[in-house]
Every structure is written in C-alpha cells, then in structure tokens.
Protein backbone atom coordinates (compact mmCIF):
# COMPACT_ATOMS: atom_id res chain seq x y z
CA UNK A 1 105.83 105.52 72.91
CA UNK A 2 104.67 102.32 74.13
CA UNK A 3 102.53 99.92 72.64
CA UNK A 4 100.04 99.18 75.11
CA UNK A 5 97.51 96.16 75.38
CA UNK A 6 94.48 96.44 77.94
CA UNK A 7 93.56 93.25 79.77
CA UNK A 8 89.88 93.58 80.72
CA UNK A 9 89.99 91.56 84.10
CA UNK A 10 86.33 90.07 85.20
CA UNK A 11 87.72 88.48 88.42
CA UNK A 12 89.31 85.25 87.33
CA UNK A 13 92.73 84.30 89.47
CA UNK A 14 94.84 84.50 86.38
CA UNK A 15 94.60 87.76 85.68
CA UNK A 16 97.81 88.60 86.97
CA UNK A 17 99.37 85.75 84.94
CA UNK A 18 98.43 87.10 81.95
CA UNK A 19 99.69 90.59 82.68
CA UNK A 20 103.36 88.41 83.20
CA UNK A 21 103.12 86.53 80.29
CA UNK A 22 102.48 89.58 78.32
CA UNK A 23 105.26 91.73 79.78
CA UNK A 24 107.88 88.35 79.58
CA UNK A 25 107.53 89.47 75.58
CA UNK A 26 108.56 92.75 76.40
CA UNK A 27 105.12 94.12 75.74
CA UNK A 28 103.62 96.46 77.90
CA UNK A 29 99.78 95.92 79.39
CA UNK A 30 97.46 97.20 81.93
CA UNK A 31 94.65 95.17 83.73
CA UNK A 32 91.57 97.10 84.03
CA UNK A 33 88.05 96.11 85.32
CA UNK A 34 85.56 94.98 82.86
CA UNK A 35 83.26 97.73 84.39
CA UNK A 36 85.87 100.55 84.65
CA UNK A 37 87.24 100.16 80.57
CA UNK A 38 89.14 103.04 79.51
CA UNK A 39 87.55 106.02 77.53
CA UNK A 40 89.28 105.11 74.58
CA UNK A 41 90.06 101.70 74.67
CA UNK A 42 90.70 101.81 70.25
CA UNK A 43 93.96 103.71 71.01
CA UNK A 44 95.62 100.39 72.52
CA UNK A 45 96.82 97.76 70.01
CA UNK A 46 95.23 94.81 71.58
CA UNK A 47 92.60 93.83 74.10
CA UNK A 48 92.73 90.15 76.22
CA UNK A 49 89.25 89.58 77.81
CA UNK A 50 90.38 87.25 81.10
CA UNK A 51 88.57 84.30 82.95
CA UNK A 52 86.14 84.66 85.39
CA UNK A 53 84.87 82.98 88.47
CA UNK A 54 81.22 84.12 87.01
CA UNK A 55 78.74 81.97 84.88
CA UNK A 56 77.80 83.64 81.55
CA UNK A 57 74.55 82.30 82.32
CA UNK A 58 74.33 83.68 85.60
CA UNK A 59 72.01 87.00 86.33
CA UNK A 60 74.86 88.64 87.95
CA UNK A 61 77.60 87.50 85.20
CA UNK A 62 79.59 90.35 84.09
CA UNK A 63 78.31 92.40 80.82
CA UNK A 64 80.65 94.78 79.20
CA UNK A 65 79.90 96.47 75.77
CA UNK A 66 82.17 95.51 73.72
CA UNK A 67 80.31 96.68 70.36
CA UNK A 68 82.19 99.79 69.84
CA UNK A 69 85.52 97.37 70.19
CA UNK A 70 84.70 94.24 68.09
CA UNK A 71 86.12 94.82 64.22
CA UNK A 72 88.39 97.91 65.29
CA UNK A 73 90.50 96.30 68.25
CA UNK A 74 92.11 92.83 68.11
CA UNK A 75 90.56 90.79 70.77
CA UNK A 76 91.98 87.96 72.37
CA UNK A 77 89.43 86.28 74.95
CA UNK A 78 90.44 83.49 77.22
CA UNK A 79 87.65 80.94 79.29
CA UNK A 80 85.18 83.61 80.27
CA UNK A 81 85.55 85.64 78.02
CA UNK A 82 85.39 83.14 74.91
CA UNK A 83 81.97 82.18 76.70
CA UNK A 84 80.98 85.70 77.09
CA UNK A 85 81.66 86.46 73.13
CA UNK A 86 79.49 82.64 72.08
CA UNK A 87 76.63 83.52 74.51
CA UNK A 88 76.53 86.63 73.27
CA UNK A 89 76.25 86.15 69.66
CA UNK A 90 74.35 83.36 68.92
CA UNK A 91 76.29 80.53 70.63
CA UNK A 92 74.83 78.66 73.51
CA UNK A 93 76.91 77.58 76.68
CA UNK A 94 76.26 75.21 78.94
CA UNK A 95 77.34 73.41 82.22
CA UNK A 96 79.66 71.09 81.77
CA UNK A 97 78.49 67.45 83.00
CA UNK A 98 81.83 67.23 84.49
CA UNK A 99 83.92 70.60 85.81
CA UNK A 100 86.50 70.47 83.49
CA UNK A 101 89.67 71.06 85.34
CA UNK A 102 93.37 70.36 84.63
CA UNK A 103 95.37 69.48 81.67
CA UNK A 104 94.19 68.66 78.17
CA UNK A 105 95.83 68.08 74.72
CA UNK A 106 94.68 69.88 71.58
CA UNK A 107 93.61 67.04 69.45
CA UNK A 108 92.65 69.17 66.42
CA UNK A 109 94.19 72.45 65.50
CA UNK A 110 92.57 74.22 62.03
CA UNK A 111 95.76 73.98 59.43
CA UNK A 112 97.66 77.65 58.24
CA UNK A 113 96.10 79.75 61.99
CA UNK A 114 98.66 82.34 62.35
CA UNK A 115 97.44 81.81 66.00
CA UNK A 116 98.72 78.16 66.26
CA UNK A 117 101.64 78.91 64.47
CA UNK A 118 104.26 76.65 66.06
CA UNK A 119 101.75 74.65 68.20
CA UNK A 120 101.67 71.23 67.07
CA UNK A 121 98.89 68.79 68.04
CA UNK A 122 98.88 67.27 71.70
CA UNK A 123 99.96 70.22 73.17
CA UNK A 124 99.31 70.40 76.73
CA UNK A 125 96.99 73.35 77.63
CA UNK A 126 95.26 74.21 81.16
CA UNK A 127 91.58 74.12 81.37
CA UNK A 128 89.56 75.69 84.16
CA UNK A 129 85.56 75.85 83.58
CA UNK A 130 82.25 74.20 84.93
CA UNK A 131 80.63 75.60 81.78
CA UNK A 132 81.15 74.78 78.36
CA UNK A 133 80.78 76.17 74.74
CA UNK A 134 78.67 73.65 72.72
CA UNK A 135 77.53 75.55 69.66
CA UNK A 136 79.59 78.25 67.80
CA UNK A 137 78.49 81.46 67.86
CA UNK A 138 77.26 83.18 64.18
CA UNK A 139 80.36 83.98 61.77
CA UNK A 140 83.13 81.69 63.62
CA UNK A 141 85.38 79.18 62.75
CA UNK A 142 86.53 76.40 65.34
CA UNK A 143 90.45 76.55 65.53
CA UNK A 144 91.20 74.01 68.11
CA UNK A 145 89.34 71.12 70.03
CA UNK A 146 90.28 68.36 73.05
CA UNK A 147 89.50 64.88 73.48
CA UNK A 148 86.98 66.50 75.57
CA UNK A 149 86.35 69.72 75.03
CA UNK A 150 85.36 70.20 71.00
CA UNK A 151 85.12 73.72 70.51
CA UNK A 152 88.40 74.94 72.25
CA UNK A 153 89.20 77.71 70.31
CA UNK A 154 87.27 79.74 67.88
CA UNK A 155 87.57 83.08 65.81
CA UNK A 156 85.04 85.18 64.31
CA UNK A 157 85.40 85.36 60.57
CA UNK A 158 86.34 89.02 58.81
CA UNK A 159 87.70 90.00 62.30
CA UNK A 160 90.71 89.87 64.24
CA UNK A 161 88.63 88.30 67.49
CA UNK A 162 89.72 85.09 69.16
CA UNK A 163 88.87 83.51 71.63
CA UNK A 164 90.13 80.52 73.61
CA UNK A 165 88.51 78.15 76.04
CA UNK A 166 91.34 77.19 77.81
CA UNK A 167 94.22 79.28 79.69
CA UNK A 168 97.45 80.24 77.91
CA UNK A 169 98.42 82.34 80.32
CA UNK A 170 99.14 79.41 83.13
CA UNK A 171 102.72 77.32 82.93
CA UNK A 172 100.40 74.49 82.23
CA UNK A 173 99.92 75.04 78.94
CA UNK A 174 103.42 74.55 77.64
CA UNK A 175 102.71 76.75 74.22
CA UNK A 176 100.70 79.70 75.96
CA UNK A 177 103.59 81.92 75.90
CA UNK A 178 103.89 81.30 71.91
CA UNK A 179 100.08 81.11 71.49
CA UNK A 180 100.23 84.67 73.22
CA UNK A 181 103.12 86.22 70.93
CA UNK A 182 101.23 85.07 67.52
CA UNK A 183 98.77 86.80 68.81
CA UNK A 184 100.23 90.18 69.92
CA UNK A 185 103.11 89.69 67.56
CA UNK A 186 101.88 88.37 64.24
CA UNK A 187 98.38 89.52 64.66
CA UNK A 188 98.27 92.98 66.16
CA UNK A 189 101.88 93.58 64.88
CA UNK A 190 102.37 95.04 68.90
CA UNK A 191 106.63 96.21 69.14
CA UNK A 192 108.24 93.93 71.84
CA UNK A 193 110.05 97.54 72.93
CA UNK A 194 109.14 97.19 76.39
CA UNK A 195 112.60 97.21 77.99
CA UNK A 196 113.87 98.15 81.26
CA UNK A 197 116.27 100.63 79.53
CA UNK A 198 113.65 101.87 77.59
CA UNK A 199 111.51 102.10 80.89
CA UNK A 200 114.42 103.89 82.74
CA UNK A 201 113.98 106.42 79.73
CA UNK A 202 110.88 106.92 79.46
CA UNK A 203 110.10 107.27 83.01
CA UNK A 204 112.67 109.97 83.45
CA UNK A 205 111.56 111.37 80.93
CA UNK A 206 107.37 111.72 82.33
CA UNK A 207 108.78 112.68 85.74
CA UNK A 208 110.85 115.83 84.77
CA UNK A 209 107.81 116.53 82.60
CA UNK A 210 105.17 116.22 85.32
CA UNK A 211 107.61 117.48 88.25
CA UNK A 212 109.55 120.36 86.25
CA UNK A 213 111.72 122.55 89.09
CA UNK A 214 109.43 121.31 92.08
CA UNK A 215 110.63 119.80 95.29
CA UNK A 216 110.02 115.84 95.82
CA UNK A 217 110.42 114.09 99.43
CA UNK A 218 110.63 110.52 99.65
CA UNK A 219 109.83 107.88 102.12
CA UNK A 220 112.96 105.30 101.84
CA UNK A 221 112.75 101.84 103.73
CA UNK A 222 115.93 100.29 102.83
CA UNK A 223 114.04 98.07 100.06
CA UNK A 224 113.80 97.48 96.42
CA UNK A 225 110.93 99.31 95.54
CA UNK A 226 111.68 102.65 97.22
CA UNK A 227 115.51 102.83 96.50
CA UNK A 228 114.79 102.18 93.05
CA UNK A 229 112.08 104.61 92.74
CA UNK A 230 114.84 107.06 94.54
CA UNK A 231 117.52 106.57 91.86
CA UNK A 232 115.04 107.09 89.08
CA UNK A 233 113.77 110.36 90.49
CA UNK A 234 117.30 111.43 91.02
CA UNK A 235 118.09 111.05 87.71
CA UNK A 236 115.28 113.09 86.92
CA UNK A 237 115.23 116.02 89.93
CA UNK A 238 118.67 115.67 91.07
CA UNK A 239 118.83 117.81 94.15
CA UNK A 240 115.48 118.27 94.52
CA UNK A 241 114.84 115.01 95.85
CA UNK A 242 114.76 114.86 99.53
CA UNK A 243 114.76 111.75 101.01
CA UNK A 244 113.77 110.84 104.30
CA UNK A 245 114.41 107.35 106.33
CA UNK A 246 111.48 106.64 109.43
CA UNK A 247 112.88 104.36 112.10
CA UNK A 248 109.32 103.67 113.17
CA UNK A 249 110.28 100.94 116.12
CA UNK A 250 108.91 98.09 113.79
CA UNK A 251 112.55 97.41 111.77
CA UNK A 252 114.60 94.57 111.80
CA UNK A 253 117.48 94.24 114.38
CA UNK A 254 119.80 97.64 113.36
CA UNK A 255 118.00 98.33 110.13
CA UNK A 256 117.71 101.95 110.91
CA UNK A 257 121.82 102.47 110.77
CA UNK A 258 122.50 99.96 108.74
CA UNK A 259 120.31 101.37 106.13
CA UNK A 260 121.27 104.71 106.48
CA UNK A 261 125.02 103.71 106.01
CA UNK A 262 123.82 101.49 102.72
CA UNK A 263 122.58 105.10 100.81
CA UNK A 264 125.93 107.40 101.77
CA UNK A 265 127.85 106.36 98.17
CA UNK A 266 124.65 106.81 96.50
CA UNK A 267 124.73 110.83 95.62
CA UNK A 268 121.25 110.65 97.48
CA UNK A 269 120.13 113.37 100.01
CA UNK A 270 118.75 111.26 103.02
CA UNK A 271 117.48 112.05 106.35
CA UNK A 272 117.28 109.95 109.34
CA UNK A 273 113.74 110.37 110.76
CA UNK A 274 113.45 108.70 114.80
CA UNK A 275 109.95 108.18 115.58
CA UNK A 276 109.88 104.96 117.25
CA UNK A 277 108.14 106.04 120.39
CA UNK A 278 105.03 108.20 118.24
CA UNK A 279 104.40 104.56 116.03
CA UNK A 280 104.00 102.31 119.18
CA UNK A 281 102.26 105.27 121.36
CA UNK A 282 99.57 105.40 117.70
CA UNK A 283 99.37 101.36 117.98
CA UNK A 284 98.93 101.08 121.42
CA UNK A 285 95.67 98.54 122.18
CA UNK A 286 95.23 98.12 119.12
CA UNK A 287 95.12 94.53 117.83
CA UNK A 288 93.10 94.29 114.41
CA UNK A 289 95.41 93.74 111.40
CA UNK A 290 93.76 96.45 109.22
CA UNK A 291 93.44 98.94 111.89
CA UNK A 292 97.24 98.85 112.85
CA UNK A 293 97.71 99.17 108.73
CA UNK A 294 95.82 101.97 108.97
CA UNK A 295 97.44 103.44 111.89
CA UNK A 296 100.96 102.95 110.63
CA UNK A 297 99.96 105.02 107.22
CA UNK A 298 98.23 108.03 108.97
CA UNK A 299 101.54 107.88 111.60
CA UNK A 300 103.60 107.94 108.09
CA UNK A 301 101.44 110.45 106.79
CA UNK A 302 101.50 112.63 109.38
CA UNK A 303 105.75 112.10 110.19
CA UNK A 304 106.13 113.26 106.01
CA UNK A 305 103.60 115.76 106.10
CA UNK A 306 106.03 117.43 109.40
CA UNK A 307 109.36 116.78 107.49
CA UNK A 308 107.82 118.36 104.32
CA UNK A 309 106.93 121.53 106.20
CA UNK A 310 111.03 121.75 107.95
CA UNK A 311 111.88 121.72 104.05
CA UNK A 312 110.73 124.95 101.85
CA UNK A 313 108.13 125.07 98.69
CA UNK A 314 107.89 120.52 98.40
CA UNK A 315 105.13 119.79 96.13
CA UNK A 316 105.31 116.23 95.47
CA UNK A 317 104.98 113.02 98.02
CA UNK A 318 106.71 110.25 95.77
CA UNK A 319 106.34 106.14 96.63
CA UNK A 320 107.80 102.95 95.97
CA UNK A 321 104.25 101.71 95.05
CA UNK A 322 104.26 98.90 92.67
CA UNK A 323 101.62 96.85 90.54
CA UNK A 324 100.61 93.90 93.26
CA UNK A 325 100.11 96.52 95.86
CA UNK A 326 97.30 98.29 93.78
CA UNK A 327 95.92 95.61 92.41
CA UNK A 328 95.50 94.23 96.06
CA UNK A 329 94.19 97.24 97.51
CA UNK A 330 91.71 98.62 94.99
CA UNK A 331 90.22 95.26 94.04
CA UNK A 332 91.45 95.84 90.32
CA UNK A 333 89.33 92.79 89.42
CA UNK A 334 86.06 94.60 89.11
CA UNK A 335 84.09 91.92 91.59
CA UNK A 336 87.02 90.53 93.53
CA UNK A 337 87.02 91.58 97.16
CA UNK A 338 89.83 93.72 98.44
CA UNK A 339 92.18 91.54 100.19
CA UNK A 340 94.33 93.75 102.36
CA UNK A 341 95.01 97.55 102.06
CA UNK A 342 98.62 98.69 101.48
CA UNK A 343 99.79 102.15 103.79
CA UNK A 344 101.32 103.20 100.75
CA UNK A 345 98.67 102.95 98.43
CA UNK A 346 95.51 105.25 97.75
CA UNK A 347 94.95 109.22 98.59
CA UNK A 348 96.09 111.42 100.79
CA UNK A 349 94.16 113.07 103.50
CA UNK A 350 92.94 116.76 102.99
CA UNK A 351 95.18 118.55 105.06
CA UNK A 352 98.58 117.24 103.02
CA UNK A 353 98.96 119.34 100.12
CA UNK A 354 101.26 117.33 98.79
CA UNK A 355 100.81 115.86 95.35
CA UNK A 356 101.59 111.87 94.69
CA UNK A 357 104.00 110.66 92.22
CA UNK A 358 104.47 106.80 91.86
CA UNK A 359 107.10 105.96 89.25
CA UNK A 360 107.27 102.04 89.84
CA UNK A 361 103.07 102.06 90.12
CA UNK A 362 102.79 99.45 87.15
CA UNK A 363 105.77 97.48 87.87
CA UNK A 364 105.89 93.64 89.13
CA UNK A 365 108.62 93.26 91.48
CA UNK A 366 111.01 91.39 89.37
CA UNK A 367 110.61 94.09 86.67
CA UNK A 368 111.33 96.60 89.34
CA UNK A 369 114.99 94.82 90.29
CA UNK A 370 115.73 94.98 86.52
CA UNK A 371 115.21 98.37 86.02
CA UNK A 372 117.04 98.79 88.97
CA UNK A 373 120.03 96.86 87.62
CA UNK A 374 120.05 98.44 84.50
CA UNK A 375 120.55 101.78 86.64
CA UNK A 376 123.52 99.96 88.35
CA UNK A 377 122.50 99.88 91.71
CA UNK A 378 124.06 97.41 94.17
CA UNK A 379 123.12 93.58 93.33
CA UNK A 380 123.30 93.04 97.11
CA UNK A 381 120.96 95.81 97.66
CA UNK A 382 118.40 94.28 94.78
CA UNK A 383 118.77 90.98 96.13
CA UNK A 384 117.36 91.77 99.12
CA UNK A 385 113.66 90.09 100.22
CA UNK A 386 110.81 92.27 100.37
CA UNK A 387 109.76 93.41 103.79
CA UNK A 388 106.24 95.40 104.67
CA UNK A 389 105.94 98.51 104.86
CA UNK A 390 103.92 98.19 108.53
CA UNK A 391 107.22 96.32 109.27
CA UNK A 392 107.03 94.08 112.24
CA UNK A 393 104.10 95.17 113.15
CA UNK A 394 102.05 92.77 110.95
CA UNK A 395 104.38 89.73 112.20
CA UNK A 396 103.60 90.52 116.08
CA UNK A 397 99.68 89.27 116.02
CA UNK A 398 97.70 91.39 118.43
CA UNK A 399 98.23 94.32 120.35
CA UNK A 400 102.01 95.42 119.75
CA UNK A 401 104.16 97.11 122.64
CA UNK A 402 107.82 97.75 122.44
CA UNK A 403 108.90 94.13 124.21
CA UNK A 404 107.83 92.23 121.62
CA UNK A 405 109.27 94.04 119.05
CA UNK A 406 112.47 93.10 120.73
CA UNK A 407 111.63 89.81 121.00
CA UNK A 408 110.54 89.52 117.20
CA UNK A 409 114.20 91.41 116.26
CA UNK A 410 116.17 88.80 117.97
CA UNK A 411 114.10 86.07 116.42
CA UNK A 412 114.21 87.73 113.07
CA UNK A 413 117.86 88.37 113.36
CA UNK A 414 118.81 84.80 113.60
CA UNK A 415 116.48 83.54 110.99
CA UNK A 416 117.75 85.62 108.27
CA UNK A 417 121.18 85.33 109.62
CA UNK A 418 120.88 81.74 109.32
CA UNK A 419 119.85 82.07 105.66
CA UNK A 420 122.59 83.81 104.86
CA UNK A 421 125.01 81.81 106.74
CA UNK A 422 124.03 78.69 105.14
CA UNK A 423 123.72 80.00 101.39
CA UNK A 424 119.84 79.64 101.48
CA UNK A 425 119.09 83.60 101.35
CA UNK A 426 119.50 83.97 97.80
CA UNK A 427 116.84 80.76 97.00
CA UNK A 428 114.19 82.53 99.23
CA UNK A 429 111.87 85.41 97.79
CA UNK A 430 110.93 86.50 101.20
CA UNK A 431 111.41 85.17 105.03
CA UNK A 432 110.64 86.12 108.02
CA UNK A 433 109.30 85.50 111.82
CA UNK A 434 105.62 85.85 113.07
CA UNK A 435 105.09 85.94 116.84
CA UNK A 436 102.04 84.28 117.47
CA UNK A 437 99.24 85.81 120.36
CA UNK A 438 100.18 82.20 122.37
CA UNK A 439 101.88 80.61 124.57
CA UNK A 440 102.60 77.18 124.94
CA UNK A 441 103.99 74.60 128.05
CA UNK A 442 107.70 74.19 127.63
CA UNK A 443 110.59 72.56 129.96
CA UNK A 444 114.01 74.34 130.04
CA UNK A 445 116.51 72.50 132.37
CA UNK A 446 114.34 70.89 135.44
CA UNK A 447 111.79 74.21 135.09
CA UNK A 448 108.53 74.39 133.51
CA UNK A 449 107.84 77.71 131.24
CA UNK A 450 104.59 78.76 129.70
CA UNK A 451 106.02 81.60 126.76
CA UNK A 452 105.53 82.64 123.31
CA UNK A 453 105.11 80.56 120.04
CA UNK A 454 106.98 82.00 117.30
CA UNK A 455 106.41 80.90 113.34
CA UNK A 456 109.24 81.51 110.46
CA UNK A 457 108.24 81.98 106.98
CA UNK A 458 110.16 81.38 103.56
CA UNK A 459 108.43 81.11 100.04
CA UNK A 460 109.37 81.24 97.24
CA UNK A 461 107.70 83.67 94.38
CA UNK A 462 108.02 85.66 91.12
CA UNK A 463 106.20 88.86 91.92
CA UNK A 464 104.21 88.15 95.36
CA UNK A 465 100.96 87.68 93.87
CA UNK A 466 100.98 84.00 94.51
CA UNK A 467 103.92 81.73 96.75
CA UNK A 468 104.51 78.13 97.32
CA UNK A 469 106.61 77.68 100.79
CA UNK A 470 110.32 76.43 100.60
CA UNK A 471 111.36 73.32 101.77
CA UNK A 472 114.33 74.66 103.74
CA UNK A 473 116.45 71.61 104.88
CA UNK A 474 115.73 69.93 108.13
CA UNK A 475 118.92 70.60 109.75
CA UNK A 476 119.11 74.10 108.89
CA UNK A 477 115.65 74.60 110.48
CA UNK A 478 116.51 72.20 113.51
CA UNK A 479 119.60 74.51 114.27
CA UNK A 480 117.72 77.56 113.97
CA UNK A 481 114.88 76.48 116.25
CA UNK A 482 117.40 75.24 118.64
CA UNK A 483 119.07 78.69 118.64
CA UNK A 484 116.18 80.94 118.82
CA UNK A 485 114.68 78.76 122.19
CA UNK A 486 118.49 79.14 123.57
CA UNK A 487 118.89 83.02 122.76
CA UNK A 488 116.13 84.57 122.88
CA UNK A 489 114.57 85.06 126.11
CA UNK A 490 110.20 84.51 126.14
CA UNK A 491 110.13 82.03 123.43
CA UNK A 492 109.88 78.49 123.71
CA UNK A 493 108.65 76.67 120.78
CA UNK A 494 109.59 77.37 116.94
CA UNK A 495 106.71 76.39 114.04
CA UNK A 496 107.44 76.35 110.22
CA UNK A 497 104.59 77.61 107.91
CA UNK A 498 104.10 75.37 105.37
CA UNK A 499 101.39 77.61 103.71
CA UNK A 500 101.13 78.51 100.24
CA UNK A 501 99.44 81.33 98.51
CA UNK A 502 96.61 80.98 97.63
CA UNK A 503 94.85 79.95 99.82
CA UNK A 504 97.26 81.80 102.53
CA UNK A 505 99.09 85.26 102.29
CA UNK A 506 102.82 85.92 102.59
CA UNK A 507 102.31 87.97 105.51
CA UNK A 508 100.00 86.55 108.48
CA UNK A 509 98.19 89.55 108.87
C-alpha cells in the first residue's frame, strides 16, 4: 500500500532529519544501515544515501554496493554520499583547505532541473564537510555551485541519480523541503498517501492479520505512546486486549490512580498491577544508569510474563515502542555507537513465550499524537510530556531507595504543577526533576543544613531526537525554587539545566 523510500544511513547526525522531512510530505521512509540494506531494495520507489561523519578517502569509510541499484532505483545522495558516488566513479575528492561549515547560497543552478524546480538562485543551503568534490565523476552534469563550493550538486546523465553536496534535510537550507519533494514527487512520482488516517487503517488492518483470534496483554504507563498503541489494538482485537497498569514505585506523585481513573471511559480492559516494593527490592545497590535500565525491564518482564500466565491462552506481548527508541538502542546508523538502551526495546528472554507486536515501532512522536487524534482520544491525554519508561528511577542518580523517590515526587509535583499553573505546560515538550548524588551547605532560619541538590529540566523538541532547553521565565523559576526548598523536606538548593541535545540527553541518565 505504501510507497516506501529507504534512507541508507552511514552515521551522519542528520539522518533522522531526513526521515522528518520525508514523512512532513506525507511520504513514508525507513532508515536502514548502509551495511544492513534490505534484500530487495528495487521494490522501494526511492533511495536517499545520508551524510556521514566518515572520509571517502578514509580506509575505514563506509562501502556499500550500490551497482545492482544505480539505473533501476532513483537515488538521491546528500554530503557523503554525493562524495561516495564521485570517488567512486571517476571523480576525485579532496580535503577541503577550509572545513566548510554553515550557510551558503547557490550561486549557479543548471536552467529547466526538475530538481531545482522552484529554487531560485541565492538560496540559502547548509553545508557540513571537511572534504570536497573537485572533479565530476564520468557521465555527470553539475546542477548547482556556491561562491565556494563549485560542484554542489551533480547528476549522472541517462539516470535518475543525484546527488547533493550540501544538506536539504536541515532548516538551514530554506528550499530543502521543496528540493526534497521534486525529487520524490516529480522524479520518482512517490504518492504523498502517507496519512495518519490512512496509517490508523492500515495498521488495523496488519494487526488483525498478524494477531487473528489470539490474546494480546499490554503494558500501559499513562503516556502517549502506549495509550495510543492500546486504542489501535482495540480497534483491531477488541476484547482480547488485556491491559495491564505497573505501579512500579518510580511514578509521579498519584500517577498510579490517577491514571487508572484516566482509561475507565475508554472501553479498555485495564488492570492495576502493585509492585512497588519487587522494583526497589530488584534496584537495591545498584547505582549504574544502564544496569538499573536493565533491571527495571527484566522486573517488567518478569511482572507481564506472571500477569500473562493469571490470564488463559495470551500469545502476544504488545509495546508502545516508537522510531527514536530503536534507532537509539540498536545503533540504526551502521557505525554510530549505541547511546542508551530502551527497557522496551529488543527481545525477549527465553523463558517468555510471548510473541512481540509493536504497532507505533516506526512512528516519531509527533506522528504518534496525530494518529492518536485522528482516533479521537483525549487532547489532554495527547498533550501530555513524555516520561521514561524506568520512571524516576533515571532522575534519582545513584543507588535508588524508596525515600528519595518521595523526595523526587514532591519535587516533581510542584514543578509540573507550576507549569501548568502558569500556562507554560503546553510550550514544554518534556520537564522534569533530577535529584542529584550531592549535597550542598545551606542556611534555613539561624541553622546550617548540608542536603540534596535537585535539577529541573524543560526543552523543547519535535520528536526527542534532538532538544534545545526553554527559557522558562525568571520569576516562574524563582517561585518554584523558593517553593520546593520551603516544602519539601532534604532539599536545599534548586539548579536549572540549561543543556541542549546534542551534546546532552533529555534524561540525565
């Protein structure tokens, strides 16, 4: 049904941006590594070869085949992989005197290129490269050059292959988004169908197809990404969809019956799971962000593998995994290291028969609250930030016990409270509190007090994968800091992170 274009990722930080810019057209795409392509990559309608951190002239530079591809596929390649296409056939690339960085303006752009089509001269685009193309490689045309950079764009004659030295896919270059629809539009003739209605209908569709009359429990947190993946497999199961709610002692301040209450007018079957006690027992002494991770999912594991059994003949384990989480955890990139692991992401252990189904797996997070609009679920309930899956337990740095998960409630209370209170909730992608492994010299009345050091945390973001911080205003921040110190009993100093990401992460652990 879909028209699908495969972005061949070889590492570059963009990636992800393309995959946006793509679906923004309402075209569908998957990234996949340059080493892992498909096994038939000529059934997709295009293929966009992204930037890399690599030098083509490097002995470790990465070297798909692309033979089989070239002449049968339409190939857009941006930075890398225009470099990767000149050094490869006949051109020659070399480093750039000066690391070409920053904004440009075409100078020259080759008259009647459907690719240009609507991109005028001096258009702003977004270079990124220490290496450069200086000769053409065999059967190409130059399309585009800068004041500095003369062969910016080229395409190989007789073929539909293209290839561009700077990076459409960045806001930067203010035409990228048309560049990119001449190309999968007017070029590859790919359908702009990609829809959330028509992925509500297709997705319901492929799950009573792969689930049939079998049983389905699922983990909800309260969140986005699970409820919607709840209402989707309810309109595909119905009954059969058992859904079960963990308190695992690492929720916000009443979460656990305040969620519960949210899912009672929404047809779905839920369970209220308490396991509070069997989390923090499973985290005890442990400190190490990726070990609690790792604790929390087997803890999870274990907690749906015990609710499956109470239930009769379940087959399927389904998740609110979406696209950021895998491409975090399995180092989609090819090269890229893995930056964190997700509990909800990758297999199962041997001894839970259950099989995995993942409805919202290639989703960004804004295309996961559309789809969940067009299902008419509550905007209050879509509107809320994203909060991990670990829960607090990745915002209490070091070993966690059960007092300061307290603590980090009452401080997280009053944060997002505050937001609220002050209209600010709804201009923040995600907030929250971090209580930090120190403590710090204090004076309350005529006493001195050595206690905790908490940080709060608001960015703002499209889809997670990268975050600037918000400038929240000084006297909301001053009253919150003010209140926390006053209220909440072991903490006497309040810090603002004023991180973005890269080079931080959302979450401090």
């Amino acid at each position: 049904m879909q028209n699908n274009v495969l972005i061949l990722d070889f590492g570059s930080q963009y990636t992800q941006l393309i995959a946006r810019r793509v679906r923004e057209l309402n075209i569908y795409c998957e990234i996949h590594p340059f080493n892992k392509i498909p096994e038939k990559p000529e059934n997709f309608k295009a293929i966009i070869l992204s930037g890399s951190p690599f030098s083509v002239r490097a002995e470790n530079a990465p070297n798909p085949d692309l033979s089989k591809l070239r002449g049968k596929v339409p190939i857009l390649a941006v930075c890398y992989g225009a470099q990767y296409l000149a050094h490869h056939n006949g051109g020659k690339i070399e480093a750039s005197k000066i690391r070409e960085f920053g904004r440009a303006n075409l100078s020259v752009i080759k008259d009647q290129e459907v690719l240009f089509e609507e991109i005028t001269e001096n258009s702003q685009v977004w270079m990124s490269h220490s290496d450069t193309i200086k000769q053409l490689p065999h059967n190409s045309v130059r399309l585009a050059s800068t004041q500095d950079v003369l062969n910016a764009a080229y395409r190989f004659e007789n073929e539909d292959t293209y290839a561009l030295q700077f990076h459409p896919e960045v806001y930067h270059s203010t035409d990228g988004k048309q560049l990119l629809e001449n190309f999968l539009v007017k070029i590859c003739q790919v359908k702009q169908n990609w829809t959330p209605e028509a992925f509500v209908d297709m997705t319901v569709a492929d799950l009573k197809k792969q689930i049939g009359d079998e049983k389905v429990v699922l983990g909800l947190s309260g969140g986005v990404d699970s409820t919607v993946a709840a209402v989707l497999l309810h309109k595909a199961i119905g009954k059969n969809l058992y859904c079960i709610f963990v308190n695992n002692g690492l929720l916000r301040k009443n979460e656990f019956d305040s969620v519960l209450d949210q899912y009672k007018d929404m047809g779905l079957n839920v369970k209220g799971v308490g396991a509070s006690e069997r989390f923090l027992k499973e985290l005890a002494g442990v400190s190490d962000p990726e070990e609690k991770r790792k604790a929390i999912g087997k803890v999870f594991i274990e907690v749906f593998d015990d609710e499956a059994h109470a239930l009769t003949d379940v087959k399927f384990l389904a998740q609110g995994t979406i696209y950021p989480d895998v491409i975090e955890s399995i180092s989609v990139a090819g090269p890229s290291a893995t930056i964190k692991s997700h509990h909800n992401v990758g297999g199962l252990p041997d001894f839970m028969k259950l099989k995995v189904v993942e409805p919202l797996r290639m989703l960004f997070k804004d295309e996961v609250r559309r789809v969940g609009k067009e299902m008419g679920i509550d905007p209050e309930l879509l509107g809320r930030h994203p909060f991990p899956g670990p829960g607090l337990a990745i915002r209490i740095l070091g070993e966690i016990t059960a007092e300061k998960v307290k603590v980090l409630q009452e401080v997280d209370h009053i944060f997002i409270q505050g937001l609220k209170d002050w209209m600010l909730y709804d201009k923040v992608w995600q907030a929250g509190a971090i209580l930090l492994p120190v403590s710090s010299v204090g004076v309350m009345g005529d006493e001195r007090t050595y206690e905790k050091v908490v940080a709060l945390r608001a960015v703002e973001s499209t889809d997670g994968m990268t975050a600037d911080w918000v400038d929240l205003p000084y006297d909301f921040l001053q009253k919150t800091s003010n209140t926390i110190i006053n209220r909440v009993k072991g903490v006497n100093r309040v810090v603002y992170d004023i991180s973005s990401k890269p080079p931080a992460t959302i979450e401090w652990e």
